[in-house]
PDB file of N, CA and C in Angstrom:
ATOM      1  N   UNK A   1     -99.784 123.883 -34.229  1.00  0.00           N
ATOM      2  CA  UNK A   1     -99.472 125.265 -33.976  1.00  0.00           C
ATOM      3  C   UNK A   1    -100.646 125.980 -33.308  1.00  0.00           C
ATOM      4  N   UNK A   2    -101.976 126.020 -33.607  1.00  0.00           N
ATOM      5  CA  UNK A   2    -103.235 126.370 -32.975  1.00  0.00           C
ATOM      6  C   UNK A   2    -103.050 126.145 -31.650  1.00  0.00           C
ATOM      7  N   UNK A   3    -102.204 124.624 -31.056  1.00  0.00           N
ATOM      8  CA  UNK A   3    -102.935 124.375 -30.052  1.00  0.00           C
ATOM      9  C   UNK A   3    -101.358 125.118 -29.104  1.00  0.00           C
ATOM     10  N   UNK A   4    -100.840 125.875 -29.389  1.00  0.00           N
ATOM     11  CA  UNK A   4     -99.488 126.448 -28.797  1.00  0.00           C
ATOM     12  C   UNK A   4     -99.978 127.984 -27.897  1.00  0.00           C
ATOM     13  N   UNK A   5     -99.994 127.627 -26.578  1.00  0.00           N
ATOM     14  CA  UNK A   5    -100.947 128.926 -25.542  1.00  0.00           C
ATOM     15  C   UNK A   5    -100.186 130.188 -25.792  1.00  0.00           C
ATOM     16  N   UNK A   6     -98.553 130.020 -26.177  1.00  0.00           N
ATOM     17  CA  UNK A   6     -97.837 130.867 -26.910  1.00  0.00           C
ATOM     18  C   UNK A   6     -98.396 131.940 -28.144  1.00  0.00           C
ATOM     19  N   UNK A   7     -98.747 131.175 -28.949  1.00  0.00           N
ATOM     20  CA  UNK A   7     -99.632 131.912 -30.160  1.00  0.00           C
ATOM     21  C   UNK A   7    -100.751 132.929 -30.090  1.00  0.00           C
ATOM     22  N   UNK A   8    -101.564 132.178 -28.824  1.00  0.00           N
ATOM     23  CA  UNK A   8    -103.130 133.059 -28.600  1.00  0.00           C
ATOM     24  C   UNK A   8    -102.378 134.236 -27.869  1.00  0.00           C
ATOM     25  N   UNK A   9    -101.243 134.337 -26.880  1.00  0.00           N
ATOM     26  CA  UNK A   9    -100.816 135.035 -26.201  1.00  0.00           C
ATOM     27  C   UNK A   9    -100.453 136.264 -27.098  1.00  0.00           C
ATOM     28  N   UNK A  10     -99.327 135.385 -27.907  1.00  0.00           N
ATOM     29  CA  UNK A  10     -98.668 136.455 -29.469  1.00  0.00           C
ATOM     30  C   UNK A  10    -100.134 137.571 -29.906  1.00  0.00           C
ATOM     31  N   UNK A  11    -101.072 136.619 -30.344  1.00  0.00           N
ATOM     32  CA  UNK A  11    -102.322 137.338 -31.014  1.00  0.00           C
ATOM     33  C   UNK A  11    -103.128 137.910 -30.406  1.00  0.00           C
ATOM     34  N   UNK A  12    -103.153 138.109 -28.906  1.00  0.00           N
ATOM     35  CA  UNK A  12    -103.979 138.641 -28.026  1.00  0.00           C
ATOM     36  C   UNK A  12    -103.592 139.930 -27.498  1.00  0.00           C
ATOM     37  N   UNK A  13    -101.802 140.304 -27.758  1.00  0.00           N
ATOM     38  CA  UNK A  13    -101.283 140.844 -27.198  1.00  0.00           C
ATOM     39  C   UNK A  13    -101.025 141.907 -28.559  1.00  0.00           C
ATOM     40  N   UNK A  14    -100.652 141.903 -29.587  1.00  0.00           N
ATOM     41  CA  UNK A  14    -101.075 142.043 -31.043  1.00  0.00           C
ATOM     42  C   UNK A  14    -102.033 142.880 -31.315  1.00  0.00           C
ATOM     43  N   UNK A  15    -103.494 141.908 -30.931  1.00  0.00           N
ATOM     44  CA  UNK A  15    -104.853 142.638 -31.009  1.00  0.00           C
ATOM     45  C   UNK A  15    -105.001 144.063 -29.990  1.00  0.00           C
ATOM     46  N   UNK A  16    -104.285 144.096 -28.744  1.00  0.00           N
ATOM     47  CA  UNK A  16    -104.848 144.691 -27.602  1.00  0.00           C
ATOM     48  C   UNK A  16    -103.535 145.656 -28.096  1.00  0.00           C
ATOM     49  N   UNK A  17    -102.358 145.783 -28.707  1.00  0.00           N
ATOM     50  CA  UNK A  17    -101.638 146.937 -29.248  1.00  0.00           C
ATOM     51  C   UNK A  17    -102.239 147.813 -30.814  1.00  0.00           C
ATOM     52  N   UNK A  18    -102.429 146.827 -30.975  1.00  0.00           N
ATOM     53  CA  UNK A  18    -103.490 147.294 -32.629  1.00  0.00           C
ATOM     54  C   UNK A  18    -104.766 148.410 -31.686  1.00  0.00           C
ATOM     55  N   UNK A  19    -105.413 147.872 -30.744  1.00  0.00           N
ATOM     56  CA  UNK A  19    -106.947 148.542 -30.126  1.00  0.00           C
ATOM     57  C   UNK A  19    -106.391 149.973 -29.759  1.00  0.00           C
ATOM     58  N   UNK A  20    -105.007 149.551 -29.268  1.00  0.00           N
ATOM     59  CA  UNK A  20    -104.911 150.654 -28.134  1.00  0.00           C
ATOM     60  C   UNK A  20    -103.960 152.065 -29.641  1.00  0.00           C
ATOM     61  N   UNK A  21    -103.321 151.795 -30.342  1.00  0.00           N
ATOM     62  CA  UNK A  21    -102.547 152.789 -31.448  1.00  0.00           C
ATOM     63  C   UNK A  21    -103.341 153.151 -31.748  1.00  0.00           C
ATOM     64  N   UNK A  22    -104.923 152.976 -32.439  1.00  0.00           N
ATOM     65  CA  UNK A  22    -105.906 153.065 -32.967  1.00  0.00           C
ATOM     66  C   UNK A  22    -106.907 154.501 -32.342  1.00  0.00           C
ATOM     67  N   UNK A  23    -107.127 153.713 -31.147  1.00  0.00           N
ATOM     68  CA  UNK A  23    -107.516 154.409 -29.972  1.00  0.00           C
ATOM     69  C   UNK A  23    -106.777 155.416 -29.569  1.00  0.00           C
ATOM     70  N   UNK A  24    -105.392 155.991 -29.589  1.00  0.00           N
ATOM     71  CA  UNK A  24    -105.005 156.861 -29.229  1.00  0.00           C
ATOM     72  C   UNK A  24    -104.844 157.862 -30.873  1.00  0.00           C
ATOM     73  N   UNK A  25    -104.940 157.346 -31.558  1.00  0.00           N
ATOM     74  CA  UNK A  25    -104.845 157.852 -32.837  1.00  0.00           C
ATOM     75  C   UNK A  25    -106.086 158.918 -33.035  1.00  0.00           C
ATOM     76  N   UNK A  26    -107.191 157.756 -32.530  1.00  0.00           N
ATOM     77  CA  UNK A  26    -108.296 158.420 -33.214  1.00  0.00           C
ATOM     78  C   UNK A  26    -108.761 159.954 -32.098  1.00  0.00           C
ATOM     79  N   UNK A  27    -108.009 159.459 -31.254  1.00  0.00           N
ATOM     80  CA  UNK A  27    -108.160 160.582 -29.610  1.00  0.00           C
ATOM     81  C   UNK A  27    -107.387 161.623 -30.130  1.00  0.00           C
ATOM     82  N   UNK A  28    -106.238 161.781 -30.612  1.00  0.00           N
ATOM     83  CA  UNK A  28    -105.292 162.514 -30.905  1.00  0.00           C
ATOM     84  C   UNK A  28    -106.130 163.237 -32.207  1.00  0.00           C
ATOM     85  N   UNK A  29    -107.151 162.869 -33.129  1.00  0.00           N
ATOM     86  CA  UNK A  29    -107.646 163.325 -34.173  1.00  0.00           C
ATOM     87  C   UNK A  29    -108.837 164.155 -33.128  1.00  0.00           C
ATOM     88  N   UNK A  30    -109.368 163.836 -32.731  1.00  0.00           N
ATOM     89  CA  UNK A  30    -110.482 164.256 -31.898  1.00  0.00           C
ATOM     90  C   UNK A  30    -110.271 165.396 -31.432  1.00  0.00           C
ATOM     91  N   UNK A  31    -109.256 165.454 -30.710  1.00  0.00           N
ATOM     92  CA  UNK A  31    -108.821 166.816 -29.914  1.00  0.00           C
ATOM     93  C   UNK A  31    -108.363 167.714 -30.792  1.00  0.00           C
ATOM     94  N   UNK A  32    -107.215 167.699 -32.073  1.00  0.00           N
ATOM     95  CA  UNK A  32    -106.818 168.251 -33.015  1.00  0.00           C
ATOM     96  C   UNK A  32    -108.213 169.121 -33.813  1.00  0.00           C
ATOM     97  N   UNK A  33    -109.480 168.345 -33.882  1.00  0.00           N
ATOM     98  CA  UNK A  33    -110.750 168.570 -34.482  1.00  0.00           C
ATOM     99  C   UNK A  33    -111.459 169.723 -33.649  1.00  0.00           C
ATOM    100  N   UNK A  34    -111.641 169.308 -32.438  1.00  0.00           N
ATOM    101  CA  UNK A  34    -112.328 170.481 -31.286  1.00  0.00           C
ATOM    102  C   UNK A  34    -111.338 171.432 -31.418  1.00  0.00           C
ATOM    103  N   UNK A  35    -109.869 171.345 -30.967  1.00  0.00           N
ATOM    104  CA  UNK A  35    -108.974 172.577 -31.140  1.00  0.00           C
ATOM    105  C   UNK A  35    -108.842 173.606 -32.564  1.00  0.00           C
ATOM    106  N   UNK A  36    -109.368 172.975 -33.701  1.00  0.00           N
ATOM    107  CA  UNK A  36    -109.885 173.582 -34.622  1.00  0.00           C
ATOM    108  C   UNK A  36    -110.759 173.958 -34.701  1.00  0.00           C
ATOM    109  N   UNK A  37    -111.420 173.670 -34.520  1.00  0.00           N
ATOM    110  CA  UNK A  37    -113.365 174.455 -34.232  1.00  0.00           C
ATOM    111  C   UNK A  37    -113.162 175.772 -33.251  1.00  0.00           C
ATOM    112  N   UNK A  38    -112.361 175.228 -32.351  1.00  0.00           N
ATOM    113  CA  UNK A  38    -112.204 176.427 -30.932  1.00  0.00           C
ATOM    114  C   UNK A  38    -111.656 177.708 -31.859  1.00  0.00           C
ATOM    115  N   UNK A  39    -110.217 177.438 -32.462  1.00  0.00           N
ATOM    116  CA  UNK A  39    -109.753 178.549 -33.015  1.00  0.00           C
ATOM    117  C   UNK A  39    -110.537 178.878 -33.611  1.00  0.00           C
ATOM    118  N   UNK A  40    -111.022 178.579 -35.064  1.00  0.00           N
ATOM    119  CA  UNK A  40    -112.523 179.181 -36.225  1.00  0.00           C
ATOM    120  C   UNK A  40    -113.403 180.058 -34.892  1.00  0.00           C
ATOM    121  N   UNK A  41    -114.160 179.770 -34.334  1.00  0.00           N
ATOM    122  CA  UNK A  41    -114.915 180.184 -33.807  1.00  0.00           C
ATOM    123  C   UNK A  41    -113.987 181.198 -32.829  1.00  0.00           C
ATOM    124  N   UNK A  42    -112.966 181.258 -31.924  1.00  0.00           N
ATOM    125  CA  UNK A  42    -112.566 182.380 -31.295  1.00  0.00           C
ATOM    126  C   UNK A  42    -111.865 183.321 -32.413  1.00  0.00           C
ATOM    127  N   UNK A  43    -111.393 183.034 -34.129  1.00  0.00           N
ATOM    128  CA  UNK A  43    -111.198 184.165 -34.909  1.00  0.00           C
ATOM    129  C   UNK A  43    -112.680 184.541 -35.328  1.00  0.00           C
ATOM    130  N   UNK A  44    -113.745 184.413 -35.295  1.00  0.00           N
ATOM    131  CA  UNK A  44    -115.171 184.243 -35.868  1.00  0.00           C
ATOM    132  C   UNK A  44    -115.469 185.473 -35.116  1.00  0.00           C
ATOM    133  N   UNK A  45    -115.413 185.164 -33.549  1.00  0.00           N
ATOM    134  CA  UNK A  45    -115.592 186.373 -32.560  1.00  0.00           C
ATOM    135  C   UNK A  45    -114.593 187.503 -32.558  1.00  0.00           C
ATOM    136  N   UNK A  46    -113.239 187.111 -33.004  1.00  0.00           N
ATOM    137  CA  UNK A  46    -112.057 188.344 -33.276  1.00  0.00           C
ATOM    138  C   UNK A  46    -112.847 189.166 -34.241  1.00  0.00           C
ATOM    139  N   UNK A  47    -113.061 188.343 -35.170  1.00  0.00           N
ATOM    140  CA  UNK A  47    -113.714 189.955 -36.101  1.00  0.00           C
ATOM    141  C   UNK A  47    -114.968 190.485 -36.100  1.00  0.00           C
ATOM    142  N   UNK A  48    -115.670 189.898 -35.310  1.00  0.00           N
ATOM    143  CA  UNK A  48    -116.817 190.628 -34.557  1.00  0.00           C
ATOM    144  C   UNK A  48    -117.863 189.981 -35.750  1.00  0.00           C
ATOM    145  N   UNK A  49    -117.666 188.886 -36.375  1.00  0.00           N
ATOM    146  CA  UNK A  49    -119.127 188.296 -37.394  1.00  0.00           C
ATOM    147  C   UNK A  49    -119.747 187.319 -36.102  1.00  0.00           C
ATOM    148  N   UNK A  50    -121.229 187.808 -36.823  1.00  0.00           N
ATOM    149  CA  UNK A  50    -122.327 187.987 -36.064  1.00  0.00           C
ATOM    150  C   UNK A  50    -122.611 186.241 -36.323  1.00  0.00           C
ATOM    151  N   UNK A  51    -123.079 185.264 -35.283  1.00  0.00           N
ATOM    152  CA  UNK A  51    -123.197 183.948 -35.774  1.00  0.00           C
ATOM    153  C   UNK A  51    -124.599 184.074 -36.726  1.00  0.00           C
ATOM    154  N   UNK A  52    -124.778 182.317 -37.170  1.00  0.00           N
ATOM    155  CA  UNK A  52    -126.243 182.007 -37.735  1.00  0.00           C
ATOM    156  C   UNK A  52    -127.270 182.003 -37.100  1.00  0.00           C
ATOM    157  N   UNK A  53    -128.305 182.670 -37.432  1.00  0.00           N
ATOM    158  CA  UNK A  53    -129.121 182.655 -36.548  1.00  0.00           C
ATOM    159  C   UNK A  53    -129.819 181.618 -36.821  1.00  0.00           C
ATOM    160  N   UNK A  54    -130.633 181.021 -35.467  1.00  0.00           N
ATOM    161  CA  UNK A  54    -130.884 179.595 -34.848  1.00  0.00           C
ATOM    162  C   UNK A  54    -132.500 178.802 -36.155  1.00  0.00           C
ATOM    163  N   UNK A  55    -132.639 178.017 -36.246  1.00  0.00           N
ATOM    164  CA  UNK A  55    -133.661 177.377 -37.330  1.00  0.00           C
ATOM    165  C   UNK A  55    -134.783 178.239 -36.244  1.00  0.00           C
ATOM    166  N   UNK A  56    -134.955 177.999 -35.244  1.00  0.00           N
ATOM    167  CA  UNK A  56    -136.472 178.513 -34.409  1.00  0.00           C
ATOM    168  C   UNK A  56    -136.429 180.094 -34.866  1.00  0.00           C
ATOM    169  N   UNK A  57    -135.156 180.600 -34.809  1.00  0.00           N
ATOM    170  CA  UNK A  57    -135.219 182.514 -34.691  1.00  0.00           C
ATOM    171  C   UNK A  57    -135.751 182.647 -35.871  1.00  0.00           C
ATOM    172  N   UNK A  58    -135.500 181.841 -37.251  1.00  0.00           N
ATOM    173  CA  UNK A  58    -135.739 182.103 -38.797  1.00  0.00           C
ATOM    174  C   UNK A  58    -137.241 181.844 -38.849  1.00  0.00           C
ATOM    175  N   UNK A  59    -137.894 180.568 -37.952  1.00  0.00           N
ATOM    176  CA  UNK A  59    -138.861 180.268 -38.293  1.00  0.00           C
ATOM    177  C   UNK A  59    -139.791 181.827 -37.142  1.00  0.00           C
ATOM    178  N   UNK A  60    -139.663 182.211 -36.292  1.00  0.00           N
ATOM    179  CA  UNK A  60    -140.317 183.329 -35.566  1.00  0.00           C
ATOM    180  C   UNK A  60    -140.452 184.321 -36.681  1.00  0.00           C
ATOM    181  N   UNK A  61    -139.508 184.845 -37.067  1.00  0.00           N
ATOM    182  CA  UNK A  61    -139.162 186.161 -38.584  1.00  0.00           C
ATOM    183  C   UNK A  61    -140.149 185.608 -39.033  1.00  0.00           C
ATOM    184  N   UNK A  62    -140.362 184.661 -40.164  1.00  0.00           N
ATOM    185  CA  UNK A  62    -141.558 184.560 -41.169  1.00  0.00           C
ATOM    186  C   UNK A  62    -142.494 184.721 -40.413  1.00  0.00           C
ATOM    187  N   UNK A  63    -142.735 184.174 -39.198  1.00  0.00           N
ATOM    188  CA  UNK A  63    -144.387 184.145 -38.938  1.00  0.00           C
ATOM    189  C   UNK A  63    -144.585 185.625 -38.637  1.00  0.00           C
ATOM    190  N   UNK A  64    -143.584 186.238 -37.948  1.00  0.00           N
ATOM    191  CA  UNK A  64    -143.882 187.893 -37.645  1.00  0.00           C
ATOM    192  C   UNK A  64    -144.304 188.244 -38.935  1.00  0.00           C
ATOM    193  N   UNK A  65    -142.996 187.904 -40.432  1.00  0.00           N
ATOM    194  CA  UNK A  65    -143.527 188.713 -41.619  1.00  0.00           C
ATOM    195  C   UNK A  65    -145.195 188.453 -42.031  1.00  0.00           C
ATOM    196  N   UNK A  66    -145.426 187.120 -42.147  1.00  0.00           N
ATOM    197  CA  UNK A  66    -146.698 186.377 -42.208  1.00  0.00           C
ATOM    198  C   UNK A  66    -148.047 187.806 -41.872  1.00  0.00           C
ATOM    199  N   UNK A  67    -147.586 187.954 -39.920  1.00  0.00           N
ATOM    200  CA  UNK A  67    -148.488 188.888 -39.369  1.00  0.00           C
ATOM    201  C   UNK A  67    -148.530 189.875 -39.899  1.00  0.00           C
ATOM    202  N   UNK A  68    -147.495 190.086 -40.039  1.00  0.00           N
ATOM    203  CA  UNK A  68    -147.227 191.902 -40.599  1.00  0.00           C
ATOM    204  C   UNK A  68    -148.146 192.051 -42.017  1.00  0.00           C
ATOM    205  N   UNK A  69    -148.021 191.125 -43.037  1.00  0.00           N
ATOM    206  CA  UNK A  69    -148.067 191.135 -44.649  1.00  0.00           C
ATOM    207  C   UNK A  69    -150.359 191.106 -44.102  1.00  0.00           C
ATOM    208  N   UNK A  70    -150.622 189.964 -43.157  1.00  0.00           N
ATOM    209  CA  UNK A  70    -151.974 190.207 -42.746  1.00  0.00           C
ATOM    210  C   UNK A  70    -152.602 191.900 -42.425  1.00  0.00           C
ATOM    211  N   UNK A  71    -152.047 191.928 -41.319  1.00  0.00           N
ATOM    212  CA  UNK A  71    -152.610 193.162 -40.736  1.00  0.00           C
ATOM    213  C   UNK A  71    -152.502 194.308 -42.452  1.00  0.00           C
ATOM    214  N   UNK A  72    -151.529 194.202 -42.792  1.00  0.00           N
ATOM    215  CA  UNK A  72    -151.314 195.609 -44.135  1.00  0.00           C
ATOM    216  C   UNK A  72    -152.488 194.786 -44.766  1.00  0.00           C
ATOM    217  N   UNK A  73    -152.704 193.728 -44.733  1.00  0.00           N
ATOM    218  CA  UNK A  73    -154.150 193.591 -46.061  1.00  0.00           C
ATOM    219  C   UNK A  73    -155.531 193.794 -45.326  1.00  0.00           C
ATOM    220  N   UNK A  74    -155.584 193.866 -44.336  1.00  0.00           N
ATOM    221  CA  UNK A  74    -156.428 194.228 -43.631  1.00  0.00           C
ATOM    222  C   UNK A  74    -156.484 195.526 -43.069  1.00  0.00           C
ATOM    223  N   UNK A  75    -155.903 196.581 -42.738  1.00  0.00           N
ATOM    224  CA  UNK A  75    -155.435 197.715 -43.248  1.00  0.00           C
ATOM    225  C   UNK A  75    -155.447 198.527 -44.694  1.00  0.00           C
ATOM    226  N   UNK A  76    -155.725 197.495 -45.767  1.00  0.00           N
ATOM    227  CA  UNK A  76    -155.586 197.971 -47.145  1.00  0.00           C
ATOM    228  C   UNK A  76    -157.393 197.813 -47.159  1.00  0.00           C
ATOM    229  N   UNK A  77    -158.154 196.586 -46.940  1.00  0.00           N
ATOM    230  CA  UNK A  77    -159.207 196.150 -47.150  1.00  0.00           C
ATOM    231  C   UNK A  77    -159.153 195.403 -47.965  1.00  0.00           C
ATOM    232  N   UNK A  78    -158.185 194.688 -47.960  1.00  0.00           N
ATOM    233  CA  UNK A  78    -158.138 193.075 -48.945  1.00  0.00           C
ATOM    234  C   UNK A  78    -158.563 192.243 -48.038  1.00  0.00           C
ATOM    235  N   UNK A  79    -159.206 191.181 -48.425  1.00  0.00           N
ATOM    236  CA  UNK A  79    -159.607 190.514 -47.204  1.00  0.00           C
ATOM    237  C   UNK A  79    -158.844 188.901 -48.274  1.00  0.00           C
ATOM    238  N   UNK A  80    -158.185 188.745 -47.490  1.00  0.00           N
ATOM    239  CA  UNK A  80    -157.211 187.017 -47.502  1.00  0.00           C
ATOM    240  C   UNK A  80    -158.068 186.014 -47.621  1.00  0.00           C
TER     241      UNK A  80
END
């Protein structure tokens, strides 16, 4: 039975319908996923909420507070 060119054909043809359902499956999840994100984010902007602000913008804030909290102790005459 192995040696039947019939069989590899059966199982080759099998494999390459299995790749391809799979493949359109997982495409069909993909797009369903972005088209969800799209909506969230265009109701996100409907109600006018403000996004997260970025890891760099959070890390700028402290160092400004950082400056700010300096200069007032130096201003006070605490010396750091």
């Amino acid at each position: 039975m192995t040696q039947d060119p019939n069989f590899y054909i059966i199982i080759g043809a099998f494999a390459l319908t299995c790749v391809a359902v799979v493949s359109t499956l997982s495409l069909r999840g993909w797009r369903d996923w972005i088209a969800l994100k799209h909506a969230e984010l265009e109701m996100a902007r409907q109600r006018g909420d403000a996004p997260l602000p970025s890891a760099t913008s959070r890390i700028e804030v402290a160092d400004l507070k950082e400056r700010v909290k300096k200069l007032e102790a130096i201003a006070a005459g605490i010396d750091i």
